[in-house]
C-alpha atoms as a PDB file:
ATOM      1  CA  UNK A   1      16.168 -11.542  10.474  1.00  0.00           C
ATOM      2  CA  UNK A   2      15.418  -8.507   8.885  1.00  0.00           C
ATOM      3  CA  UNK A   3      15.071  -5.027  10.749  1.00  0.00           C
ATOM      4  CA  UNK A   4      13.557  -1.478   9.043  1.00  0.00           C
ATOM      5  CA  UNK A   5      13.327   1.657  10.562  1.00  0.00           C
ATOM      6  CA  UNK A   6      10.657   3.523   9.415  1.00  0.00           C
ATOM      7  CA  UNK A   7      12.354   7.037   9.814  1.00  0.00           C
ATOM      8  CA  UNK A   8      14.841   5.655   7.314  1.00  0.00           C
ATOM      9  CA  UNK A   9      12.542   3.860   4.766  1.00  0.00           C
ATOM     10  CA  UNK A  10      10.609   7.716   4.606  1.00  0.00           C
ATOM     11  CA  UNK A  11      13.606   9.215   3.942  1.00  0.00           C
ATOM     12  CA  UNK A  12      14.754   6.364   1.283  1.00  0.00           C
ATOM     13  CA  UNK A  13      11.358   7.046  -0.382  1.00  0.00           C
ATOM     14  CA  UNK A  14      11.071  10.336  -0.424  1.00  0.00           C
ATOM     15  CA  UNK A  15      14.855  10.904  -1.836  1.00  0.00           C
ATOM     16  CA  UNK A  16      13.779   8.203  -4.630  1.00  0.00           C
ATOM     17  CA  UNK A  17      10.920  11.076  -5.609  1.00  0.00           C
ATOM     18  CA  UNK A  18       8.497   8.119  -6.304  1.00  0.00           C
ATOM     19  CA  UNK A  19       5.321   6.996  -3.822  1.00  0.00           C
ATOM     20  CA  UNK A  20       6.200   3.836  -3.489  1.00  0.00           C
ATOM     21  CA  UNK A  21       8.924   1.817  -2.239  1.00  0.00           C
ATOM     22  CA  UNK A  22       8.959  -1.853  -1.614  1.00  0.00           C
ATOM     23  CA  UNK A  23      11.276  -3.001   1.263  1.00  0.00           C
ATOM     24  CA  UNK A  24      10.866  -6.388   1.982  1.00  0.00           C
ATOM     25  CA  UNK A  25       9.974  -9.135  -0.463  1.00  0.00           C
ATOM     26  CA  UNK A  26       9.443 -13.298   0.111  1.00  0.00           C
ATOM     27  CA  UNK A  27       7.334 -15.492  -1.842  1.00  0.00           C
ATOM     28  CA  UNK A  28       4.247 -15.092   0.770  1.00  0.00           C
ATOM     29  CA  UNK A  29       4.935 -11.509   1.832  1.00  0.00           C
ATOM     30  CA  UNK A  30       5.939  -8.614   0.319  1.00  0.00           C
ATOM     31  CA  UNK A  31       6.263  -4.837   2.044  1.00  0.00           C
ATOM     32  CA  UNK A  32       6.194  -1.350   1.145  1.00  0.00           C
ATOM     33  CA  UNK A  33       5.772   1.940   2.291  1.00  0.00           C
ATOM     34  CA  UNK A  34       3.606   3.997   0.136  1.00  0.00           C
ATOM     35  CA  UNK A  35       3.299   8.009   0.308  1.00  0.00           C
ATOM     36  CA  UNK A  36       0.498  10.276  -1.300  1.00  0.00           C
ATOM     37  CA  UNK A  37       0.358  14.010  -1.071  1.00  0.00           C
ATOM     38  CA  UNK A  38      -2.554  16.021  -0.085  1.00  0.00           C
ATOM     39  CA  UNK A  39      -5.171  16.628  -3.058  1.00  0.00           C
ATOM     40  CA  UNK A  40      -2.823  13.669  -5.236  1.00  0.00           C
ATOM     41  CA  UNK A  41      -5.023  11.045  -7.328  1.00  0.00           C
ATOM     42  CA  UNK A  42      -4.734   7.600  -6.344  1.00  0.00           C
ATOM     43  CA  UNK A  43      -3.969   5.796  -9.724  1.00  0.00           C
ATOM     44  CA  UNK A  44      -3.667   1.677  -8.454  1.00  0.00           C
ATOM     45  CA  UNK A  45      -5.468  -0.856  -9.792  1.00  0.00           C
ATOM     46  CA  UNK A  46      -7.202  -3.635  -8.066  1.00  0.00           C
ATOM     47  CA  UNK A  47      -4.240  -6.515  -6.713  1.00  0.00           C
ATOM     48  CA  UNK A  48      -4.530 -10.450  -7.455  1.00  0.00           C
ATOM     49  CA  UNK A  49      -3.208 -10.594  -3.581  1.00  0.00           C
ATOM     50  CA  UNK A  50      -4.535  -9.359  -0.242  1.00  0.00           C
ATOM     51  CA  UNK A  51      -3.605  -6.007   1.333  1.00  0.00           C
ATOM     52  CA  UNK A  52      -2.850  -4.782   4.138  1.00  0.00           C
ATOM     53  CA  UNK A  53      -2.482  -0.419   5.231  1.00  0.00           C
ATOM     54  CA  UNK A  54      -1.709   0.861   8.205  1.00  0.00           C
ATOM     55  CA  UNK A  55      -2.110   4.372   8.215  1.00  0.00           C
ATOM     56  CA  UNK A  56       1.527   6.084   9.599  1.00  0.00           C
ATOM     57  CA  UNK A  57       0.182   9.392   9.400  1.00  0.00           C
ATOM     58  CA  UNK A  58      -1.876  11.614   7.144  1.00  0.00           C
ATOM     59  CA  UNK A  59      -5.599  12.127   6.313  1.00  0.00           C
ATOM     60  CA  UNK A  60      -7.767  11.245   3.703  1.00  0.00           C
ATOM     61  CA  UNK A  61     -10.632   8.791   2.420  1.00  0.00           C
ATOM     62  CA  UNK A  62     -10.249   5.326   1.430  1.00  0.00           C
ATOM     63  CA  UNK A  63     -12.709   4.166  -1.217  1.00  0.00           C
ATOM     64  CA  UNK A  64     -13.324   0.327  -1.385  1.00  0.00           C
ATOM     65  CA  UNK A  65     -15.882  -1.149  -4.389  1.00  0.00           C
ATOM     66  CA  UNK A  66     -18.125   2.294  -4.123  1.00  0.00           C
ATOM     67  CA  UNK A  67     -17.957   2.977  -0.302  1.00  0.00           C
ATOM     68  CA  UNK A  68     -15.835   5.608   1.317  1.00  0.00           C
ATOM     69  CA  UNK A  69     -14.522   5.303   4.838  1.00  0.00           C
ATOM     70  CA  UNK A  70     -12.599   8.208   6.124  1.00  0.00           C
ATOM     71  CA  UNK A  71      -8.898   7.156   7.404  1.00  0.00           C
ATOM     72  CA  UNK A  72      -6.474   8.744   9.598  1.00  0.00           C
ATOM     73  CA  UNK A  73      -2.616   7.660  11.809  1.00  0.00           C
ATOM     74  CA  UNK A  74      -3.665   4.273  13.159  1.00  0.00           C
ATOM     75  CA  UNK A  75      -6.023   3.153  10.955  1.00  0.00           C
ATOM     76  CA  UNK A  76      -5.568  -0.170   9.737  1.00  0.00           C
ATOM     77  CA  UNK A  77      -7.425  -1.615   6.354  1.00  0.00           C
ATOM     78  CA  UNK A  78      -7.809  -4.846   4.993  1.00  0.00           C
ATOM     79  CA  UNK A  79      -8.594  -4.951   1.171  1.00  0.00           C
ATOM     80  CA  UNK A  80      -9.217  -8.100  -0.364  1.00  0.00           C
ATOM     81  CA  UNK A  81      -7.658  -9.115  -3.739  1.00  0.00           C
ATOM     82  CA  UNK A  82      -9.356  -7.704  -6.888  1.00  0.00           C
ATOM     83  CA  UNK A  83     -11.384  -5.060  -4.883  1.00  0.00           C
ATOM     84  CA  UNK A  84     -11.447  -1.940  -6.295  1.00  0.00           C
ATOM     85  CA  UNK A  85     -10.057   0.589  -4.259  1.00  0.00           C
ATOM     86  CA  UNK A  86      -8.233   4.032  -4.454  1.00  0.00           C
ATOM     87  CA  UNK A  87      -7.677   6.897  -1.693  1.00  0.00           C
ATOM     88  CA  UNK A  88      -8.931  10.279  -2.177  1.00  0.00           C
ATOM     89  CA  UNK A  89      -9.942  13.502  -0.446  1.00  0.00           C
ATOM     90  CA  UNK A  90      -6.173  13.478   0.873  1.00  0.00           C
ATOM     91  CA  UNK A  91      -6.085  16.330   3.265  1.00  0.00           C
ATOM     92  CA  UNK A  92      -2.790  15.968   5.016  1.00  0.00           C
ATOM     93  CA  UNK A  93      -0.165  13.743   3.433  1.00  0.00           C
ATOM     94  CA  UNK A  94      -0.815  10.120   3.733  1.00  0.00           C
ATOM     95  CA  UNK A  95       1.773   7.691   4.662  1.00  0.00           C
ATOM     96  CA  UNK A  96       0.553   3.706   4.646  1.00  0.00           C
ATOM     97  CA  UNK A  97       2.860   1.324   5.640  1.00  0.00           C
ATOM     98  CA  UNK A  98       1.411  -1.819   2.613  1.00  0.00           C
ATOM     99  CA  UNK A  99       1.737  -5.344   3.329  1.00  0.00           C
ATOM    100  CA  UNK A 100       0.499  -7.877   0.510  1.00  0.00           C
ATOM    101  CA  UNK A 101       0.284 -11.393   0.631  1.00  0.00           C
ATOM    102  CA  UNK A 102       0.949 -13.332  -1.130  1.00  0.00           C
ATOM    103  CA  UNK A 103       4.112 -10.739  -2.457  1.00  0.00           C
ATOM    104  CA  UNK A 104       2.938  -8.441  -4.465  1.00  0.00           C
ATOM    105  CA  UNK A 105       2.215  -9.829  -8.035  1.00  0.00           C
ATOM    106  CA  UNK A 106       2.296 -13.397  -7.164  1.00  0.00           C
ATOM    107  CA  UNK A 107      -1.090 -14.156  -7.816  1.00  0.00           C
ATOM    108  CA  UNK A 108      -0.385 -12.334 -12.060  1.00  0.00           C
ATOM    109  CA  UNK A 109      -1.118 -14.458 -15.012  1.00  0.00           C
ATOM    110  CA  UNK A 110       2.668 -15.330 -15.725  1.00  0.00           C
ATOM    111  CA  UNK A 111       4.184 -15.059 -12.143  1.00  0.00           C
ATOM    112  CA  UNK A 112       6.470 -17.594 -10.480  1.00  0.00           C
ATOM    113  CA  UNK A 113       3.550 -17.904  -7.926  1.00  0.00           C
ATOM    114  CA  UNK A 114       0.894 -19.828 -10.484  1.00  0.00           C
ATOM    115  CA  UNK A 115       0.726 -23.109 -10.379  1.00  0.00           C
ATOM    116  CA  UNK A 116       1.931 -25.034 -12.998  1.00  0.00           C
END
């Protein structure tokens, strides 16, 4: 068993100065925690795996292949693999709490998770 606090993964990712931080990672689940500031551009691609946010706290828009939804602490979002998407209109720092499965990656040309 594995146990995170999420007071201590913010403070882990905020002292590593970068927005993301992946915390957990097994072949059919991988976890992160990921952190954008208000009025910062959302730069991610589209995933080869499903995804998961839950919104910790913050403000902003989510925008999902050309439709915006606003989102807000407690909002959870389910974004299928290869859907474009990208947050924006941040207007209090958002914190999402990312869960992809398979792990992150897993579904990549050249990943242990192809078939062979």
């Amino acid at each position: 068993m594995q146990v995170f606090g999420i007071t201590e993964l913010i403070e882990k990712r905020s002292a590593s100065k970068e927005t993301w931080l992946e915390f957990l990672r097994v072949p059919d689940l991988s976890m992160g925690l990921y952190v954008l500031a208000v009025g910062e551009r959302d730069e991610q691609e589209p995933h080869s795996e499903d995804e998961i946010y839950y919104v910790l706290s913050g403000e902003g828009v989510i925008q999902v292949d050309g439709e915006d939804r606003p989102v807000e602490a407690g909002s959870v979002l389910f974004v299928a693999k290869n859907e474009d998407h990208r947050f924006h209109s941040i207007t209090s720092e958002l914190t999402l709490l990312v869960f992809f499965a398979p792990a992150e990656g897993a579904n990549e040309p050249g990943s242990l998770g192809d078939a062979p």
